[in-house]
Protein backbone atom coordinates (compact mmCIF):
# COMPACT_ATOMS: atom_id res chain seq x y z
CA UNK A 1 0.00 0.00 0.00
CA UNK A 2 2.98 2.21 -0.09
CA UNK A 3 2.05 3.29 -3.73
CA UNK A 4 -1.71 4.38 -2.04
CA UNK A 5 -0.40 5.67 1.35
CA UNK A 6 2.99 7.28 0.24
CA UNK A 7 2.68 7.91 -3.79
CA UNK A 8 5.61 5.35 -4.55
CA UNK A 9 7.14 4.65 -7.81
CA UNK A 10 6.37 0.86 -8.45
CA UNK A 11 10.26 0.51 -9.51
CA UNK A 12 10.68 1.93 -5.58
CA UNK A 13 8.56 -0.41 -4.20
CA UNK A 14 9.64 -3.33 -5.88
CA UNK A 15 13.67 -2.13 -4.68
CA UNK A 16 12.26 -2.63 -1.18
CA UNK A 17 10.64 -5.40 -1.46
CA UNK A 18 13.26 -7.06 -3.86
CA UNK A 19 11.31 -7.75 -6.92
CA UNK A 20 10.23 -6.27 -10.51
CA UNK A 21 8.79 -3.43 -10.89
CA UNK A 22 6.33 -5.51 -12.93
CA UNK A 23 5.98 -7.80 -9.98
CA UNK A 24 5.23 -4.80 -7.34
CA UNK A 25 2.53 -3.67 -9.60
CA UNK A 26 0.69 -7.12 -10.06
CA UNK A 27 1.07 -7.20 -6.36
CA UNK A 28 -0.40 -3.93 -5.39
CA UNK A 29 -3.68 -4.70 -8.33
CA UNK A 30 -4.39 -7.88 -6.65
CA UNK A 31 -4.19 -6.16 -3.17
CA UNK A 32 -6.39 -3.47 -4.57
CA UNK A 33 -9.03 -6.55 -5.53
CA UNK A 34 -8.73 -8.24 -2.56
CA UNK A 35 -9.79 -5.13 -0.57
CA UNK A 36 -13.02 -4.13 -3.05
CA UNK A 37 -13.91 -8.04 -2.64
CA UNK A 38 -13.91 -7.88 0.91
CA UNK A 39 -15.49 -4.42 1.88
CA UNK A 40 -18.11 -5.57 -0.64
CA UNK A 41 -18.44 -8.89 0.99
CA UNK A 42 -18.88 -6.88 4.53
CA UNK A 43 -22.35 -5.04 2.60
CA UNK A 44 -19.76 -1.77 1.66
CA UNK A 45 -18.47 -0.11 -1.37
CA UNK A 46 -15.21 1.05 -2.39
């Protein structure tokens, strides 16, 4: 959530975490799903 909370480059974010840039952003859309799915699951939308 760095790129949300912080405005991170995905190159930055995958430095720190020690993968692609390619991989941060797949990461951070998948997170991004994960959270819609479950605030929508809990009756709420995004």
């Amino acid at each position: 959530m760095l790129k949300l909370l912080r405005g991170a480059r995905f190159a930055e974010i995958g430095e720190r975490l020690g993968i692609s840039t390619e991989a941060a952003k797949m990461r951070f859309v998948r997170a991004v799903e994960t959270l819609r799915t479950d605030l929508e699951e809990e009756g709420l939308r995004p």
